[in-house]
PDB file of N, CA and C in Angstrom:
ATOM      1  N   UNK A   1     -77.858  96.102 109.245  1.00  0.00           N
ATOM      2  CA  UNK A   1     -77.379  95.938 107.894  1.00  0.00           C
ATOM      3  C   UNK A   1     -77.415  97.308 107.219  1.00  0.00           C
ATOM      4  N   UNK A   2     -76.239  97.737 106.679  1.00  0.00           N
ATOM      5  CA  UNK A   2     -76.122  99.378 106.311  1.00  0.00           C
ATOM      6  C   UNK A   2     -76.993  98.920 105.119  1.00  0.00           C
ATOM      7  N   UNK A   3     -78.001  99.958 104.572  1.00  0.00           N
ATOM      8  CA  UNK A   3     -78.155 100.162 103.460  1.00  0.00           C
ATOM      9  C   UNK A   3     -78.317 101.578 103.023  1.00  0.00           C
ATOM     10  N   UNK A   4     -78.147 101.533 101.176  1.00  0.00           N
ATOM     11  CA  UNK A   4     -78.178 102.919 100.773  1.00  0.00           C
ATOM     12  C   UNK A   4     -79.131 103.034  99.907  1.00  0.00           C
ATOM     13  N   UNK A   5     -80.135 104.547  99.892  1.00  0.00           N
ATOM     14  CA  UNK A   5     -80.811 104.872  98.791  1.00  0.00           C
ATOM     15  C   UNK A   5     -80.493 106.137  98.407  1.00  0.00           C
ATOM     16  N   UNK A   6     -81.105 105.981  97.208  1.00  0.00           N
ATOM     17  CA  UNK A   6     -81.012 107.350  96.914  1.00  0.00           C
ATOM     18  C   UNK A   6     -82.925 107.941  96.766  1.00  0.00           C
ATOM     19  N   UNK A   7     -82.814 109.500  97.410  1.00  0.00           N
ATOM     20  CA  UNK A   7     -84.068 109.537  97.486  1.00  0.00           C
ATOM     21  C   UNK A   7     -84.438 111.462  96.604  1.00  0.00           C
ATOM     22  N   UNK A   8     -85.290 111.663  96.321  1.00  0.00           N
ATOM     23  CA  UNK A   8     -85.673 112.498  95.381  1.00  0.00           C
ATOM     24  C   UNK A   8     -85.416 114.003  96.479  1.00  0.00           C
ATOM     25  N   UNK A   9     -84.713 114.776  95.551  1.00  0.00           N
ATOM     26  CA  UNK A   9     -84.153 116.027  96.319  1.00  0.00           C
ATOM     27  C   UNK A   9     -85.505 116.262  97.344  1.00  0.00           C
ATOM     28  N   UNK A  10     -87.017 116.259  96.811  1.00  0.00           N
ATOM     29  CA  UNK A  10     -88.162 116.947  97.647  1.00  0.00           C
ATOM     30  C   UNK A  10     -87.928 116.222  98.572  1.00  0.00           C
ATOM     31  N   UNK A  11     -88.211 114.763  98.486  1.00  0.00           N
ATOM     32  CA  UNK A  11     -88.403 114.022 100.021  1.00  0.00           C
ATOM     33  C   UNK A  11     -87.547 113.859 100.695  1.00  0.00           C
ATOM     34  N   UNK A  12     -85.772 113.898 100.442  1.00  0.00           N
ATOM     35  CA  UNK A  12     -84.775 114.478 101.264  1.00  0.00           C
ATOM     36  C   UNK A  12     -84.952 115.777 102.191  1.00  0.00           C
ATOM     37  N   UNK A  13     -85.531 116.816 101.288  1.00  0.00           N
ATOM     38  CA  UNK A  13     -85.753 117.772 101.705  1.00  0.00           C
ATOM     39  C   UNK A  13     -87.034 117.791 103.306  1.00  0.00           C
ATOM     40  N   UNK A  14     -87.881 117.196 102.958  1.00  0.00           N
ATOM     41  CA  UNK A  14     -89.022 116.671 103.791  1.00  0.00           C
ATOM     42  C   UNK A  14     -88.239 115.878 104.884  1.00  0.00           C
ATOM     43  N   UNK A  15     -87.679 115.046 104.434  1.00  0.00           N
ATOM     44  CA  UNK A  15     -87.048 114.273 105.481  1.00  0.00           C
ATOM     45  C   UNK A  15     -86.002 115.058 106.777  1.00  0.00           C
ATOM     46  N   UNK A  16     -85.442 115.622 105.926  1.00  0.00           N
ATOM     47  CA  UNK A  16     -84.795 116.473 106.929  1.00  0.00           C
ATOM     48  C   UNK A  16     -84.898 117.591 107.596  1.00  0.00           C
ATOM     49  N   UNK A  17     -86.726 117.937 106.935  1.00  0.00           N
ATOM     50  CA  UNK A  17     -87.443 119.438 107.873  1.00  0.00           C
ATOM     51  C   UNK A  17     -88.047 118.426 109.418  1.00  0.00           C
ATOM     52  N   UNK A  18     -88.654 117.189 108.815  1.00  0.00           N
ATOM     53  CA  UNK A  18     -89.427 116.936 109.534  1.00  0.00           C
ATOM     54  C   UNK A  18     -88.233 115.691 111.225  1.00  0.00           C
ATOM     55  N   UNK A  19     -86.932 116.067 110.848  1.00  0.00           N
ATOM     56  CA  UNK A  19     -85.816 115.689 111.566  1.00  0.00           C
ATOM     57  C   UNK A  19     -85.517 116.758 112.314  1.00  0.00           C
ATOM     58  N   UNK A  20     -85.195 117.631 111.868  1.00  0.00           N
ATOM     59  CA  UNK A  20     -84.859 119.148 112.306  1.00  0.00           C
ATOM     60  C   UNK A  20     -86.035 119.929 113.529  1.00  0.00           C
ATOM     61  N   UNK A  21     -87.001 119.476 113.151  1.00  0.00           N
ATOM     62  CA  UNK A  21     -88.333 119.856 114.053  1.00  0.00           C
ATOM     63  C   UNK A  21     -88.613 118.921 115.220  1.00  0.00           C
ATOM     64  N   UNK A  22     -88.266 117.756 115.122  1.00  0.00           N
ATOM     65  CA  UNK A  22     -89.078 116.558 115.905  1.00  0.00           C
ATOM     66  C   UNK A  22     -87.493 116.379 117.030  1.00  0.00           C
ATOM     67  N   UNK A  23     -86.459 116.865 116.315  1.00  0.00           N
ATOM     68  CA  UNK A  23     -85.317 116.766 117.052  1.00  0.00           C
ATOM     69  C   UNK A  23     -84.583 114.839 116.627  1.00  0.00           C
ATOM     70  N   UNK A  24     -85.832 113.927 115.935  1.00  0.00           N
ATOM     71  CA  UNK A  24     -85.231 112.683 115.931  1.00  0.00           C
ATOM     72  C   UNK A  24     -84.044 112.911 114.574  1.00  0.00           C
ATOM     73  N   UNK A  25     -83.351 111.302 114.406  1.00  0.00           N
ATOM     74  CA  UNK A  25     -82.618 111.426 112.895  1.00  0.00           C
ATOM     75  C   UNK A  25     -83.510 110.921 111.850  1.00  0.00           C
ATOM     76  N   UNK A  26     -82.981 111.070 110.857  1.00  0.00           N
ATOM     77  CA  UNK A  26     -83.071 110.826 109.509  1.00  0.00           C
ATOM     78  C   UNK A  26     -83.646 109.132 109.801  1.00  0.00           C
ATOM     79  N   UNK A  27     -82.314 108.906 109.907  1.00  0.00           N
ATOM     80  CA  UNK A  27     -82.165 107.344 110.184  1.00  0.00           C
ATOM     81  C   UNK A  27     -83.547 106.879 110.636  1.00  0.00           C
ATOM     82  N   UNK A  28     -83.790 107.586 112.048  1.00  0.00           N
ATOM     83  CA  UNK A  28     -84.903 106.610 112.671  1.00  0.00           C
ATOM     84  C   UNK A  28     -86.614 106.889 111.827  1.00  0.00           C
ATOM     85  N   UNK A  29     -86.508 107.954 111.608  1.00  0.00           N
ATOM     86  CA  UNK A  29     -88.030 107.935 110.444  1.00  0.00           C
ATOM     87  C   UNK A  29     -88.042 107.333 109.457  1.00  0.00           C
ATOM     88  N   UNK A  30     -86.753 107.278 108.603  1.00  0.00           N
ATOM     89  CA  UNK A  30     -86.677 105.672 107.385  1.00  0.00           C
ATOM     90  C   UNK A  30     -86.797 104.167 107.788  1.00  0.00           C
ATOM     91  N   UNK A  31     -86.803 103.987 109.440  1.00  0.00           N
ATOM     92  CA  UNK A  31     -86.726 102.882 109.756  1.00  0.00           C
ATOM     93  C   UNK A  31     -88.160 102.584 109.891  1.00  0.00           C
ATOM     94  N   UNK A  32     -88.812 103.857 110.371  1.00  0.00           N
ATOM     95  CA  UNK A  32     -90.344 103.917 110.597  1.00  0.00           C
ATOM     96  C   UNK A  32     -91.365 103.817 109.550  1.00  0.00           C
ATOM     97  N   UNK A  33     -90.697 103.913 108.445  1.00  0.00           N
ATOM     98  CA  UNK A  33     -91.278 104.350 107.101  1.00  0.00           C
ATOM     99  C   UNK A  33     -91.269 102.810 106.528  1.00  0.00           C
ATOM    100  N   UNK A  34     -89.922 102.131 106.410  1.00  0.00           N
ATOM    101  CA  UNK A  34     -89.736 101.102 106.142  1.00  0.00           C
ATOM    102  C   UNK A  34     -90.473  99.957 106.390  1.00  0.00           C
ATOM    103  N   UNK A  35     -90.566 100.193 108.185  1.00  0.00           N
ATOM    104  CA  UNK A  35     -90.886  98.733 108.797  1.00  0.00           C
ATOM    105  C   UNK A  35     -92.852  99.429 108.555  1.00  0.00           C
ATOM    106  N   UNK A  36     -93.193 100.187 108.882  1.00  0.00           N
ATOM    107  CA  UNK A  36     -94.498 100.355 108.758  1.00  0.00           C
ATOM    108  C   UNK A  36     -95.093  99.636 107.193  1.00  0.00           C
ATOM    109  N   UNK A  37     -94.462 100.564 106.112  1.00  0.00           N
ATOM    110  CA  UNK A  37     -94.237 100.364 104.697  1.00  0.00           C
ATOM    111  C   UNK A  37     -94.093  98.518 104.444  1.00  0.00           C
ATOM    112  N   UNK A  38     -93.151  98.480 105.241  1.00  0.00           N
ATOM    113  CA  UNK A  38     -92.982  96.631 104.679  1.00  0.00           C
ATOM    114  C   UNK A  38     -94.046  96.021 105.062  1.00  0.00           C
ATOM    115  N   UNK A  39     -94.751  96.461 106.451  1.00  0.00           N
ATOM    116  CA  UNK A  39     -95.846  95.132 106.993  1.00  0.00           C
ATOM    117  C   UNK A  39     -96.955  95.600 105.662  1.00  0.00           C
ATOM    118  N   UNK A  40     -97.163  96.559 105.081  1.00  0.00           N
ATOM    119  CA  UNK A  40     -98.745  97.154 104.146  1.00  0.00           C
ATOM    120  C   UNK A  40     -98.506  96.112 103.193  1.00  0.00           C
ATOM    121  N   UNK A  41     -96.895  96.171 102.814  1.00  0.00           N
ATOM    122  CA  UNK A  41     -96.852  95.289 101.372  1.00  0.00           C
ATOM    123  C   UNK A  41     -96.792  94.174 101.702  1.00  0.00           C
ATOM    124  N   UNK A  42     -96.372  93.893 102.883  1.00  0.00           N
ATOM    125  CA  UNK A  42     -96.650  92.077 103.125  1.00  0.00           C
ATOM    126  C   UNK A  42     -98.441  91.710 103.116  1.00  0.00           C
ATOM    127  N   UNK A  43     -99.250  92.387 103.524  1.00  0.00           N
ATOM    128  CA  UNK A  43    -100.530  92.062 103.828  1.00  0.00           C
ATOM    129  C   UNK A  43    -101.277  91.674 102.746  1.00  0.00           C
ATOM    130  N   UNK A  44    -100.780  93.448 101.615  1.00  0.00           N
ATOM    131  CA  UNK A  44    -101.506  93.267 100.265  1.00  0.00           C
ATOM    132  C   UNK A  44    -100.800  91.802  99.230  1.00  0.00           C
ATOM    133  N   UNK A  45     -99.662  91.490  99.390  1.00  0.00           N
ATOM    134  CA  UNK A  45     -98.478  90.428  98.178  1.00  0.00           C
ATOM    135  C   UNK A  45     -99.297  89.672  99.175  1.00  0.00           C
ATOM    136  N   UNK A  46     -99.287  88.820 100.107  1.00  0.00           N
ATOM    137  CA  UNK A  46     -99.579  87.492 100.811  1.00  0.00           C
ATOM    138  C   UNK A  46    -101.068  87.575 100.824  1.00  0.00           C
ATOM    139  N   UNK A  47    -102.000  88.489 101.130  1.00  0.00           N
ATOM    140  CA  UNK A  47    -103.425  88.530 100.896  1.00  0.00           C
ATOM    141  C   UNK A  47    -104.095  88.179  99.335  1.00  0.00           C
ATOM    142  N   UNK A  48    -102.939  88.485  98.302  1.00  0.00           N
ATOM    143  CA  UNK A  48    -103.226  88.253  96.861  1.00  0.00           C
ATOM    144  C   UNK A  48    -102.983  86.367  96.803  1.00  0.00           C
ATOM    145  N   UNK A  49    -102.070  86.022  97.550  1.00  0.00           N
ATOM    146  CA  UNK A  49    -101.246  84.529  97.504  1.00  0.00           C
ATOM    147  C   UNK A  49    -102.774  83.718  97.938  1.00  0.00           C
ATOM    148  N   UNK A  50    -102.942  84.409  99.128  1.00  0.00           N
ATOM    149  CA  UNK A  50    -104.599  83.330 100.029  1.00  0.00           C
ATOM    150  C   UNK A  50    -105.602  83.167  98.584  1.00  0.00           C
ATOM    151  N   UNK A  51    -105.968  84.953  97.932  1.00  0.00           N
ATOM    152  CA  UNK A  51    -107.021  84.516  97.229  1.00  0.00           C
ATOM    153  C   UNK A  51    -106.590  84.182  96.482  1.00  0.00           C
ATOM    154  N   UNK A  52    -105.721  83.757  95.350  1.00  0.00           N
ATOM    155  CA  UNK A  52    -105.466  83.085  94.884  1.00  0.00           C
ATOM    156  C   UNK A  52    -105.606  81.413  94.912  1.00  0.00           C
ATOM    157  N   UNK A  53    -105.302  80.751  96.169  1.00  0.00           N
ATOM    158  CA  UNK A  53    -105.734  80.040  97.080  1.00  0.00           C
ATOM    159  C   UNK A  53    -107.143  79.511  97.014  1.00  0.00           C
ATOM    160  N   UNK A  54    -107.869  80.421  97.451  1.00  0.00           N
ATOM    161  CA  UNK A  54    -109.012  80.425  98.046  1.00  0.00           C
ATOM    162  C   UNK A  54    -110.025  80.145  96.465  1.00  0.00           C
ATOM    163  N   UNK A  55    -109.499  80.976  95.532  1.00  0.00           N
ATOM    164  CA  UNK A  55    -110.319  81.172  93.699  1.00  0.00           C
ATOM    165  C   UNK A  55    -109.715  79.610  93.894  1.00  0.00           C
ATOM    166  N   UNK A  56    -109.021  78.971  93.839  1.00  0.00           N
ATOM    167  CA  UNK A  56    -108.688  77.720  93.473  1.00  0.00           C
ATOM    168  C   UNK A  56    -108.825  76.558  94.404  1.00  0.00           C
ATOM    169  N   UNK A  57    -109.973  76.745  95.083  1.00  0.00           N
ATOM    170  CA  UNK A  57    -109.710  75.638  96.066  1.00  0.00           C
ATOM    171  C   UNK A  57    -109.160  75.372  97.143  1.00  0.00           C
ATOM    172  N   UNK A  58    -107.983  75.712  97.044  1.00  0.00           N
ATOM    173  CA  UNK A  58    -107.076  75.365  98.197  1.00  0.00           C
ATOM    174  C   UNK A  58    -106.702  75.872  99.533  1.00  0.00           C
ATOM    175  N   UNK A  59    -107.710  76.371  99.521  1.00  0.00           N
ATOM    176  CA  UNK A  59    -107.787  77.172 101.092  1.00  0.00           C
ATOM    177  C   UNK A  59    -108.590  76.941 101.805  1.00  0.00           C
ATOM    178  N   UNK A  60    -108.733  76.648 103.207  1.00  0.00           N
ATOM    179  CA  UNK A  60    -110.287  76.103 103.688  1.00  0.00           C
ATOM    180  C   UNK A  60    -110.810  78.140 103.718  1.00  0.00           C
ATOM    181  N   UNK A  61    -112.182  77.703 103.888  1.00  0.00           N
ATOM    182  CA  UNK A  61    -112.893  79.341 103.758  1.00  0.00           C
ATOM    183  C   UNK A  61    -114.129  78.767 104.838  1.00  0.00           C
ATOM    184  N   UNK A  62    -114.289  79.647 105.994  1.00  0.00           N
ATOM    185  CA  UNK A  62    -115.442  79.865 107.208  1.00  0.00           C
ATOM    186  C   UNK A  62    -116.640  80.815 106.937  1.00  0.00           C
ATOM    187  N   UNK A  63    -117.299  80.540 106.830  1.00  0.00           N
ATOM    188  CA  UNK A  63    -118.872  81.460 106.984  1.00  0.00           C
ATOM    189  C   UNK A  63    -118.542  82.203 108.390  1.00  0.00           C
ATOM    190  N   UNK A  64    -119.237  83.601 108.719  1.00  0.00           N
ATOM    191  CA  UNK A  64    -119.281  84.111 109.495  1.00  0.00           C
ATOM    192  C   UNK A  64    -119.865  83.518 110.603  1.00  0.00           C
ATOM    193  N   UNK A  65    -121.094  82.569 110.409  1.00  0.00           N
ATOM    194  CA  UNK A  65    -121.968  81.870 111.177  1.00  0.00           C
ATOM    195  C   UNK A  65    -120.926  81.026 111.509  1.00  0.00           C
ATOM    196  N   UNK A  66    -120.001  79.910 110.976  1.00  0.00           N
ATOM    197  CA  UNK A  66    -118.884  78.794 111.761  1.00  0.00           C
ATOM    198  C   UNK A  66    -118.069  79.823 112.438  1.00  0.00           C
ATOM    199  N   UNK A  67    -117.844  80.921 112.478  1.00  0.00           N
ATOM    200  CA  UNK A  67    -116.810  81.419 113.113  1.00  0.00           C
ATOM    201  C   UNK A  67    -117.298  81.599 114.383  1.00  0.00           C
ATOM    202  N   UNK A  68    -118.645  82.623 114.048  1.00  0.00           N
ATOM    203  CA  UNK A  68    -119.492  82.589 115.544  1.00  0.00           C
ATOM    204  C   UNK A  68    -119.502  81.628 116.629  1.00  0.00           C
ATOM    205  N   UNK A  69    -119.937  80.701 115.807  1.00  0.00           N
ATOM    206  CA  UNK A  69    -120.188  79.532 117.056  1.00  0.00           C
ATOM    207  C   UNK A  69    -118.789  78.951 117.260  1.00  0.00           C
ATOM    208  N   UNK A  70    -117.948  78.719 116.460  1.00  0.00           N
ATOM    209  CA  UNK A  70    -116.803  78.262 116.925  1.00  0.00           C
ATOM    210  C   UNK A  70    -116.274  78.925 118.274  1.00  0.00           C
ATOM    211  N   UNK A  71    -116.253  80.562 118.251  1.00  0.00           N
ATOM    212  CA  UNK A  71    -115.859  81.471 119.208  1.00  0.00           C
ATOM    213  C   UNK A  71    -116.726  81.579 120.228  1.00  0.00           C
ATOM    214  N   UNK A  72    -117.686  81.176 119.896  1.00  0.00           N
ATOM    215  CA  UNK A  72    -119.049  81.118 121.217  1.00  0.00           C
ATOM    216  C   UNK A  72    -119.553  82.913 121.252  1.00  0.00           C
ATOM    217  N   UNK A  73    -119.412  83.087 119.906  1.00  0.00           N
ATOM    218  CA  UNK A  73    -119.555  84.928 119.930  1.00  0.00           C
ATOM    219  C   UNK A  73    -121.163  84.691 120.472  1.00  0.00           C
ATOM    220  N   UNK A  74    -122.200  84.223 119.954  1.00  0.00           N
ATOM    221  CA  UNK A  74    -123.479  84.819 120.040  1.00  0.00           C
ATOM    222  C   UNK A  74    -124.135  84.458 121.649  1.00  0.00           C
ATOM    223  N   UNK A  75    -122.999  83.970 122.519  1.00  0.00           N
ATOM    224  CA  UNK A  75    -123.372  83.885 123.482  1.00  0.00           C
ATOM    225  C   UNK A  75    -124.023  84.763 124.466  1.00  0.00           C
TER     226      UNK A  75
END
């Protein structure tokens, strides 16, 4: 899916030293930036959704001790 940004003369500038050196494109370090970038903000937006959740009830919540034994860790 083409998309377009527009990005601040410095980090154009950055973008295309650090293209020029590594020999990759443009393209593929925005993809790297992106998809890395998207999973951080999915963790922190959906980690806010749980506690939210969790302040209200509606989440089951495990003690470290049920997890243990569930997993048979202290074996």
């Amino acid at each position: 899916m083409p998309t377009s940004i527009r990005l601040a003369p410095e980090t154009e500038e950055r973008l295309s030293f650090l293209a020029s050196q590594t020999g990759r494109t443009k393209a593929y370090y925005l993809r790297e930036i992106i998809e890395q970038g998207l999973e951080d903000i999915e963790d922190y937006y959906l980690a806010g959704d749980v506690l939210e959740r969790v302040r209200k009830g509606q989440e089951p919540i495990h003690s470290a001790d049920e997890v243990r034994n569930e997993l048979d860790l202290d074996g």
